[in-house]
Protein backbone atom coordinates (compact mmCIF):
# COMPACT_ATOMS: atom_id res chain seq x y z
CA UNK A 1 0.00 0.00 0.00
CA UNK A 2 1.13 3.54 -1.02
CA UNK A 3 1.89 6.07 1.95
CA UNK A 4 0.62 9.77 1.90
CA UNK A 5 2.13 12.76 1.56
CA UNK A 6 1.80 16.48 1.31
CA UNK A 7 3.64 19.19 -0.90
CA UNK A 8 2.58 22.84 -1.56
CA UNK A 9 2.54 23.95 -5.55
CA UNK A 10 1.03 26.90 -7.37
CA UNK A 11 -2.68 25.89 -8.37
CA UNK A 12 -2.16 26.65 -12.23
CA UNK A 13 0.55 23.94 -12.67
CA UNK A 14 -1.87 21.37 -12.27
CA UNK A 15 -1.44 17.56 -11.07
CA UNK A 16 -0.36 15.70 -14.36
CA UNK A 17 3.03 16.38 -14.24
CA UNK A 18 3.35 14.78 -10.73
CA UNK A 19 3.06 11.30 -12.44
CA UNK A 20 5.93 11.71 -14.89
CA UNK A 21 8.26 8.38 -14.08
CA UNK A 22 10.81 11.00 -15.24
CA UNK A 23 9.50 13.60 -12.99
CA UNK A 24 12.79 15.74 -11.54
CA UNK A 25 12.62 18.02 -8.17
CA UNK A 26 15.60 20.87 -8.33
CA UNK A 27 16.86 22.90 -5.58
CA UNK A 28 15.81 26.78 -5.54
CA UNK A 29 18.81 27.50 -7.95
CA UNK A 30 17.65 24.59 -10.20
CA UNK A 31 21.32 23.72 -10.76
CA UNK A 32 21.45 20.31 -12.40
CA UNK A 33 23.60 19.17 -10.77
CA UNK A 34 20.82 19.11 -7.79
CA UNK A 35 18.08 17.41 -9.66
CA UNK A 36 16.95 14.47 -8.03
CA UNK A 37 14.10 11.85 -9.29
CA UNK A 38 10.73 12.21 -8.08
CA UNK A 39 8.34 14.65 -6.51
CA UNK A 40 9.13 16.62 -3.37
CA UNK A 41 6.95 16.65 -0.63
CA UNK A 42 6.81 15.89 3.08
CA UNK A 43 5.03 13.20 5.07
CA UNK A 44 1.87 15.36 6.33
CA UNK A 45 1.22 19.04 6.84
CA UNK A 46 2.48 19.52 9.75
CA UNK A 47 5.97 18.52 8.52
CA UNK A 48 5.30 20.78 5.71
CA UNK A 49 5.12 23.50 7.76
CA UNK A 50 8.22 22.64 10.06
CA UNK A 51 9.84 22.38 6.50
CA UNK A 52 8.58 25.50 5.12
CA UNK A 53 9.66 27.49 8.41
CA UNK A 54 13.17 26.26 8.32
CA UNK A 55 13.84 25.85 4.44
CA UNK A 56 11.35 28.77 2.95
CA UNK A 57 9.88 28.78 -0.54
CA UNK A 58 8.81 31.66 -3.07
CA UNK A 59 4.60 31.15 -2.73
CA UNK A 60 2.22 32.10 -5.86
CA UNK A 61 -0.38 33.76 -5.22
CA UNK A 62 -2.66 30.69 -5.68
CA UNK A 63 -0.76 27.65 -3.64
CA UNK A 64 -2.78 24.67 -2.92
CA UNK A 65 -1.53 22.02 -0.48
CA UNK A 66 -1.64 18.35 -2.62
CA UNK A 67 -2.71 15.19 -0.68
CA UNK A 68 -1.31 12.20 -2.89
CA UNK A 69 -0.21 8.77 -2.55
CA UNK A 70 3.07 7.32 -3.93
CA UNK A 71 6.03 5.24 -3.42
CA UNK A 72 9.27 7.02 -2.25
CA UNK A 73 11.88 7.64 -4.54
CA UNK A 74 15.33 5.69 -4.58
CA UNK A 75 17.14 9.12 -4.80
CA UNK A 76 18.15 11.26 -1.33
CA UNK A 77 16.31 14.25 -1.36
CA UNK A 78 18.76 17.63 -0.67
CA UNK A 79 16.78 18.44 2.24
CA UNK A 80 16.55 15.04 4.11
CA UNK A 81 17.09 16.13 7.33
CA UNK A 82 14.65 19.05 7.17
CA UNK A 83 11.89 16.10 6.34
CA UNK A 84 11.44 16.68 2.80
CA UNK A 85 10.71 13.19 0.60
CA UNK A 86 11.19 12.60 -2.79
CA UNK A 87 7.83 10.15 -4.13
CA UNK A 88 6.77 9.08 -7.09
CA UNK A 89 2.85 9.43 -6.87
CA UNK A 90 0.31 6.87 -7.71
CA UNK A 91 -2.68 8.64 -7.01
CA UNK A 92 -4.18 12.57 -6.03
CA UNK A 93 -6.12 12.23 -2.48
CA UNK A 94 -7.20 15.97 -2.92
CA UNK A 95 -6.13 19.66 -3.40
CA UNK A 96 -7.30 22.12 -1.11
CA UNK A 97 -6.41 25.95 -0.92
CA UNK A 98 -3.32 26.62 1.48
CA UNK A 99 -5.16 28.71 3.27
CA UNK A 100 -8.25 26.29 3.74
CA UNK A 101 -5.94 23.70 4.82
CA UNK A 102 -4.73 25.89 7.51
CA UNK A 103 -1.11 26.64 5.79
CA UNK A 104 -0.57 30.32 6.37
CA UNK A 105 -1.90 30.02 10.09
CA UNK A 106 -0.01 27.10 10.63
CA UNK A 107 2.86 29.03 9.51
CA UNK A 108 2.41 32.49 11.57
CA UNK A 109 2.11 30.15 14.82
CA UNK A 110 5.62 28.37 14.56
CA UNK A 111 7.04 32.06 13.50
CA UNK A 112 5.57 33.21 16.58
CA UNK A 113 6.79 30.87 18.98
CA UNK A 114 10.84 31.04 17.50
């Protein structure tokens, strides 16, 4: 059985893309020498957020947090010990706005208590 996981992505970039078996995650500089295989993500939300505080991300102005299933990846992700996974997804459990799913609030609460 397929574990869950989380991962926050502009809205307009869809889901298809997620299930490319050639799928590559990049750091921030998206130096290729970075690349890894497979989709990164964290286990749930709340290691999203822990993630998200400690390794911050540009944000669109229409994020939506992605619920999927997959298999992890064979490759290390670059931010392992921050809890970030590399997956390759089998299947979409939902998409919900970041800020329905709590995201923003999540993330003013851990800011606050740094």
């Amino acid at each position: 059985m397929a574990s869950t996981y989380v991962r926050i992505q502009d809205r307009k970039y869809g889901t298809e893309g997620l299930f490319d078996a050639d799928r590559l995650s990049w750091d921030m500089g998206m130096c290729d020498n970075n690349a890894r295989a497979g989709v990164s993500c964290c286990d749930d939300l709340e290691a999203l957020l822990d993630y998200y505080v400690q390794a911050p991300i540009e944000i669109s102005d229409d994020p939506v947090i992605i619920t999927m299933e997959g298999v992890e990846s064979d490759d290390e992700p670059l931010d392992a010990e921050l809890g970030e996974r590399l997956i390759h997804p089998t299947r979409i459990v939902s998409i919900v706005s970041a800020e329905a799913a709590g995201f923003y609030d999540g993330i003013n609460e851990r800011l606050e208590n740094i």
